[in-house]
N, C-alpha and C. Protein backbone atom coordinates (compact mmCIF):
# COMPACT_ATOMS: atom_id res chain seq x y z
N UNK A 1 0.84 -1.17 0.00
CA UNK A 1 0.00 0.00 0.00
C UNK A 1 0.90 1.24 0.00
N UNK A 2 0.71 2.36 -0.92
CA UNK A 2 1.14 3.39 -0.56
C UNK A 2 1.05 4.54 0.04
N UNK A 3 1.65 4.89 0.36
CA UNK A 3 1.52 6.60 1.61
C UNK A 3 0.89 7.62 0.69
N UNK A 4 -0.19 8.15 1.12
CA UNK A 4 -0.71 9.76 0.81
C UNK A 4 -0.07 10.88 1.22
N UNK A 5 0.45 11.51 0.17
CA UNK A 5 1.34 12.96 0.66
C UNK A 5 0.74 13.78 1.29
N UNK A 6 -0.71 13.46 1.22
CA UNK A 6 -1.81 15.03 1.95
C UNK A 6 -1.87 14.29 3.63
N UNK A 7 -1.95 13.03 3.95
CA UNK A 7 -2.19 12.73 5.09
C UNK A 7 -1.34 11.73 6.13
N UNK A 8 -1.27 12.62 7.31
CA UNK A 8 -0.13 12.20 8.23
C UNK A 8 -0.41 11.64 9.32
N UNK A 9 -0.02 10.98 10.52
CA UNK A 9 -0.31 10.51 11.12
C UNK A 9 0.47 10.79 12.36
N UNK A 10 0.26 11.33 13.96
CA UNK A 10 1.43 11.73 14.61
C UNK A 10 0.21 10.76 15.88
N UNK A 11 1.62 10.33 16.79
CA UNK A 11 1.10 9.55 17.76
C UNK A 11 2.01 10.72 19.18
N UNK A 12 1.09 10.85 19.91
CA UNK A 12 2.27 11.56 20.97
C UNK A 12 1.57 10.70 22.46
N UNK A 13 2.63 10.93 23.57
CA UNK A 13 2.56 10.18 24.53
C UNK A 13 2.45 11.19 25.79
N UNK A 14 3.40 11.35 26.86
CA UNK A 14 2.80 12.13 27.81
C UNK A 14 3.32 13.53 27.88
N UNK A 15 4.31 13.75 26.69
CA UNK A 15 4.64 15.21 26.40
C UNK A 15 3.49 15.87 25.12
N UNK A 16 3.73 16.92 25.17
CA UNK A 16 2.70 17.95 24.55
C UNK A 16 3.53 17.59 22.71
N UNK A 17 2.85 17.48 21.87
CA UNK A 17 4.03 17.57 20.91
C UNK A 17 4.48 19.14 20.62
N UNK A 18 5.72 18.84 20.10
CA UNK A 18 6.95 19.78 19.80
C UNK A 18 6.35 20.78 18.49
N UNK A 19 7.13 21.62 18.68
CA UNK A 19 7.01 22.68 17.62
C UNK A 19 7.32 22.46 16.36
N UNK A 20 8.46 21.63 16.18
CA UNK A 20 9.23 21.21 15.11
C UNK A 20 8.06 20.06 14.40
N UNK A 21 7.55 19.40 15.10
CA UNK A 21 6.39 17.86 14.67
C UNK A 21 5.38 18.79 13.97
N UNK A 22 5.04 19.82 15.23
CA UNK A 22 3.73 20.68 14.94
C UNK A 22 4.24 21.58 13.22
N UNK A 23 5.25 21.77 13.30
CA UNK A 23 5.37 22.72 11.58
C UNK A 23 5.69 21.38 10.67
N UNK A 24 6.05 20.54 11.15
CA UNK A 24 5.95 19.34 9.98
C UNK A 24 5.10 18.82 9.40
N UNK A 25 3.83 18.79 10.82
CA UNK A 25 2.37 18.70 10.09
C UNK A 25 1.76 19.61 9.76
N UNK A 26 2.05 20.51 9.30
CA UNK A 26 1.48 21.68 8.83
C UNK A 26 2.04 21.57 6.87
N UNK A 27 2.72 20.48 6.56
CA UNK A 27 2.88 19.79 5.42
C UNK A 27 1.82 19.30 4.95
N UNK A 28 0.85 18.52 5.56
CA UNK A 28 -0.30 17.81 5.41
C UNK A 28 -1.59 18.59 5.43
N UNK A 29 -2.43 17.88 4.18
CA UNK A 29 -3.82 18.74 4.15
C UNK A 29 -4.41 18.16 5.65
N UNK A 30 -4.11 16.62 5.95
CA UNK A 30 -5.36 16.22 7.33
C UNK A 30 -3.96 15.48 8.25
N UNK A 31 -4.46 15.72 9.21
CA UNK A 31 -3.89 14.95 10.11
C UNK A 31 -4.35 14.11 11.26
N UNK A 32 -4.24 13.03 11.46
CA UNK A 32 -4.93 12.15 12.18
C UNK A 32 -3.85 12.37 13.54
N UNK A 33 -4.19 12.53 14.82
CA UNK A 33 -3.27 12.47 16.52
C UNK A 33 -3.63 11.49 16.99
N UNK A 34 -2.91 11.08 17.47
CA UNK A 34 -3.51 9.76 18.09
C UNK A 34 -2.69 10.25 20.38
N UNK A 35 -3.41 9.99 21.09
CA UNK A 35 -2.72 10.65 22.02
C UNK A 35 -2.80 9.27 23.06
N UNK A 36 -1.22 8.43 23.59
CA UNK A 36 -1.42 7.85 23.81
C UNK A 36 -1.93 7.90 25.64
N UNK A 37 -2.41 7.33 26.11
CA UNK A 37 -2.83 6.61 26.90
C UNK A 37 -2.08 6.33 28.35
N UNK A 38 -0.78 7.30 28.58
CA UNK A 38 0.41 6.78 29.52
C UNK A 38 -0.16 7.30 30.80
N UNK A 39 0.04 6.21 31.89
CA UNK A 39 -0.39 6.15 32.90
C UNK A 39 0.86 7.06 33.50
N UNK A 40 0.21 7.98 34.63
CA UNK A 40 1.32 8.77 35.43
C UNK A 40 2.67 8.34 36.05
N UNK A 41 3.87 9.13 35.95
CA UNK A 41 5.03 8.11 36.44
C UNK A 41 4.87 7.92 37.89
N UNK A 42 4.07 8.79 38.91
CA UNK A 42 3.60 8.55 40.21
C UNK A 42 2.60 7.46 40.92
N UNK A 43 2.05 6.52 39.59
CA UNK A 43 1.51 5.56 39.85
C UNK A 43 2.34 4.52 40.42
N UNK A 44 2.91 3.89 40.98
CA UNK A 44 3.78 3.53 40.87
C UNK A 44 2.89 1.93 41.04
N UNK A 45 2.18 1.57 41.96
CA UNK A 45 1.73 0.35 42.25
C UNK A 45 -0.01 0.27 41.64
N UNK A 46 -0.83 0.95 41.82
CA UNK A 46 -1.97 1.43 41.18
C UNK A 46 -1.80 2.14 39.76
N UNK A 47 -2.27 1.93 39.10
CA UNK A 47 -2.59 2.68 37.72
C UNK A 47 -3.70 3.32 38.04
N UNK A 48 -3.81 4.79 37.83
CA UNK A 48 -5.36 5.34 37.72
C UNK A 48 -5.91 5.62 36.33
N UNK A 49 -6.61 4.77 35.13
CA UNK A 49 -7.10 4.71 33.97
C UNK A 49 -7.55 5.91 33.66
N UNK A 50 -8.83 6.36 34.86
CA UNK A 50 -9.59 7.62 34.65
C UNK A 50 -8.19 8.76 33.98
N UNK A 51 -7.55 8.75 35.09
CA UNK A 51 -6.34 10.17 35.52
C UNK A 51 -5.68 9.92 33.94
N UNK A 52 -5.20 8.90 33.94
CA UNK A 52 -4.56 8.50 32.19
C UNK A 52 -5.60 8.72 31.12
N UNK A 53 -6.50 8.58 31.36
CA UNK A 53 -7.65 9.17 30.07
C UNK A 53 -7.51 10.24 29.69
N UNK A 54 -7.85 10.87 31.34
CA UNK A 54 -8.43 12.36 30.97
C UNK A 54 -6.89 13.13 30.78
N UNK A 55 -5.96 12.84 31.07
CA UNK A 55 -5.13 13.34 30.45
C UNK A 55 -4.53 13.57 28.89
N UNK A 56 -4.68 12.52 28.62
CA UNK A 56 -4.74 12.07 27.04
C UNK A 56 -5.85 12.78 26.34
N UNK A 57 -6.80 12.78 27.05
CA UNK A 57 -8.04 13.55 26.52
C UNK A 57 -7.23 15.39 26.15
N UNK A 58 -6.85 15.57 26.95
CA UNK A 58 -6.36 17.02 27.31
C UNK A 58 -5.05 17.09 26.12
N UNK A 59 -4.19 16.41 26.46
CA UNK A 59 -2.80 16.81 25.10
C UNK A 59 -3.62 16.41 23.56
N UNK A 60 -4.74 15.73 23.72
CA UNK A 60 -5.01 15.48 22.37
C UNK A 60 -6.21 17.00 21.85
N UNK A 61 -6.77 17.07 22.82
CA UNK A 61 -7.54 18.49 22.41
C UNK A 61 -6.89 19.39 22.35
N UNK A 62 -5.70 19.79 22.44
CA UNK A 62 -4.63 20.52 22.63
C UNK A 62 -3.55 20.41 21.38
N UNK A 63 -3.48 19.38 20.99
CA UNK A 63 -2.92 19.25 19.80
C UNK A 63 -3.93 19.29 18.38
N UNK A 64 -4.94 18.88 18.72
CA UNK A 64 -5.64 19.42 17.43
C UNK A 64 -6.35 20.76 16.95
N UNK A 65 -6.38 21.37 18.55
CA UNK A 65 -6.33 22.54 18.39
C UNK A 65 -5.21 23.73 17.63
N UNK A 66 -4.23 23.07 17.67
CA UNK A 66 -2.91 23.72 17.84
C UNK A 66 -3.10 23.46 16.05
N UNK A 67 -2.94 22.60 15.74
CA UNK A 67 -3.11 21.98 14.29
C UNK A 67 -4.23 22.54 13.43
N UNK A 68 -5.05 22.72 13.77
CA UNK A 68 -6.22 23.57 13.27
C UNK A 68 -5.98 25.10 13.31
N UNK A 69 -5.38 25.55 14.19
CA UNK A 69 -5.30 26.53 14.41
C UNK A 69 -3.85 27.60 13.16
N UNK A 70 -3.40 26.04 12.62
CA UNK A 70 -2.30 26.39 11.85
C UNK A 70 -3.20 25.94 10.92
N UNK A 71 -4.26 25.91 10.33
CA UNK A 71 -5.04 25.49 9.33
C UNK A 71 -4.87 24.46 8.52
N UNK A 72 -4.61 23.25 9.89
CA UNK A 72 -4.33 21.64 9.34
C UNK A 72 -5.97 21.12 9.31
N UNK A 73 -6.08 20.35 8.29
CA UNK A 73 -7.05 19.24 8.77
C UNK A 73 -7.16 18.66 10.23
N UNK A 74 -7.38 18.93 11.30
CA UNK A 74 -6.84 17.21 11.99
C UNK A 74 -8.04 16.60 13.24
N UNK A 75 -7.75 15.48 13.19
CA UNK A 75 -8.85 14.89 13.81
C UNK A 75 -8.33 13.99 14.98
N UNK A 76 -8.73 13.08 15.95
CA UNK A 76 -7.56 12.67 16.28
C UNK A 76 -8.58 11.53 17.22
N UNK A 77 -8.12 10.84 18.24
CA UNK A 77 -8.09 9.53 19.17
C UNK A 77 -7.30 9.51 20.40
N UNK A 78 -8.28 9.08 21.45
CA UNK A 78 -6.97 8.52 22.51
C UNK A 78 -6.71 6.80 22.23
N UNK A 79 -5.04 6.60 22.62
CA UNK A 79 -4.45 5.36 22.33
C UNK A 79 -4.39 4.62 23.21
N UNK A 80 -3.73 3.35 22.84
CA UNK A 80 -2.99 2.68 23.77
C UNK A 80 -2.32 3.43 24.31
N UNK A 81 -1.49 2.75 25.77
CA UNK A 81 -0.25 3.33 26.43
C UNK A 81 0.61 3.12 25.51
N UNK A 82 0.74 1.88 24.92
CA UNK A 82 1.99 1.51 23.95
C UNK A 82 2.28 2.06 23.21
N UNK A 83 3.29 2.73 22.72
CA UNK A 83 3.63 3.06 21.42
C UNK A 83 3.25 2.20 19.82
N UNK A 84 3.93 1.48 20.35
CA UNK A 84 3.82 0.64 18.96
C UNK A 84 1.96 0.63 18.13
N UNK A 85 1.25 -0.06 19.35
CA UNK A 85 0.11 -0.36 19.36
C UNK A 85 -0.69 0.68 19.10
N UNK A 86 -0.22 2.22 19.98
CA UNK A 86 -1.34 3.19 19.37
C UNK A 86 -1.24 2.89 17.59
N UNK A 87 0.37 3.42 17.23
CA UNK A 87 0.94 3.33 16.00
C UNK A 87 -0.13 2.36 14.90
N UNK A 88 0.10 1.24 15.49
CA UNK A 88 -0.91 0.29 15.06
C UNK A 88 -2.46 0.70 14.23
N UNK A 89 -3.02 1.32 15.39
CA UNK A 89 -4.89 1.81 15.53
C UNK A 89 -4.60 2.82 14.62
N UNK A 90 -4.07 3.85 14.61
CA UNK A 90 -3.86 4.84 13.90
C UNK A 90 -3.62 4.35 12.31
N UNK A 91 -2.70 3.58 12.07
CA UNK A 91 -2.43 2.78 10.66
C UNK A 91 -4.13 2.30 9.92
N UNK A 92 -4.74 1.52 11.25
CA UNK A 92 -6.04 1.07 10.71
C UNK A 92 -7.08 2.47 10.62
N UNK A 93 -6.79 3.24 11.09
CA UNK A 93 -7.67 4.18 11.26
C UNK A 93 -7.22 5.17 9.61
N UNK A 94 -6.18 5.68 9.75
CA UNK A 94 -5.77 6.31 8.17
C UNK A 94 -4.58 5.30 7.87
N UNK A 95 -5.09 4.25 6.87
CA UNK A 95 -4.05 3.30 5.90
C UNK A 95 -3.21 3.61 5.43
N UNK A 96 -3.22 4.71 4.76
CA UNK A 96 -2.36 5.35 3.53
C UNK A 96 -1.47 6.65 4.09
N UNK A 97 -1.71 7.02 5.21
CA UNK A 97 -1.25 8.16 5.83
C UNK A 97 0.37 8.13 6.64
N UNK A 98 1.14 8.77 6.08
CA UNK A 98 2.66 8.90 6.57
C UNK A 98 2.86 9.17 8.29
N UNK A 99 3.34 7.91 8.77
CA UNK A 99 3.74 8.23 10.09
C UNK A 99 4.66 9.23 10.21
N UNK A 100 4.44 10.39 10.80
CA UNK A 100 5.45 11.54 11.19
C UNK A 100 6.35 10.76 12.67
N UNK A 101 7.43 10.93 13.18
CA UNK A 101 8.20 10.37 13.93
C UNK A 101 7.97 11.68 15.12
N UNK A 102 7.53 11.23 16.18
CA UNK A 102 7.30 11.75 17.18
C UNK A 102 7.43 11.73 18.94
């Protein structure tokens, strides 16, 4: 299958993405975020899911804001914790769309 030049794909984890990612996708007509899912490093024995949601919830409204606001397409998802695996959902979600490295 081949990659679409108009559509990108950025997965970010418990940092905000970067400026440099953010003007890279500003290459792309749409962009799909995928925001993963990372449980707090203060969890240490408990995981709190909620606290990991709603966080993810937050860098991902935050990044598509940011992306829109640079007059990207973008739409986006919360992920797995995993890297790989968000990577994964996101692939099934836009097929053809260029993973940006993030």
């Amino acid at each position: 299958m081949t990659s679409d030049p108009h559509r990108a794909i950025i997965v970010i984890g418990a940092e905000e993405p970067t400026e440099a990612l953010l003007a890279e996708a500003e290459r792309y007509e749409e962009v799909f975020v995928v925001a993963r899912r990372v449980p707090d490093p203060g969890d240490r024995w408990v995981v709190d899911d909620d606290r990991a949601e709603a966080a993810a919830r937050g860098r991902l409204a935050r990044a598509v804001a940011r992306l829109r606001g640079r007059g990207v397409r973008a739409v986006g998802a919360i992920g797995d914790e995993d890297a790989g695996s968000a990577r994964e959902d996101a692939r099934a979600a836009f097929p053809t769309a260029v993973a940006l490295p993030s």
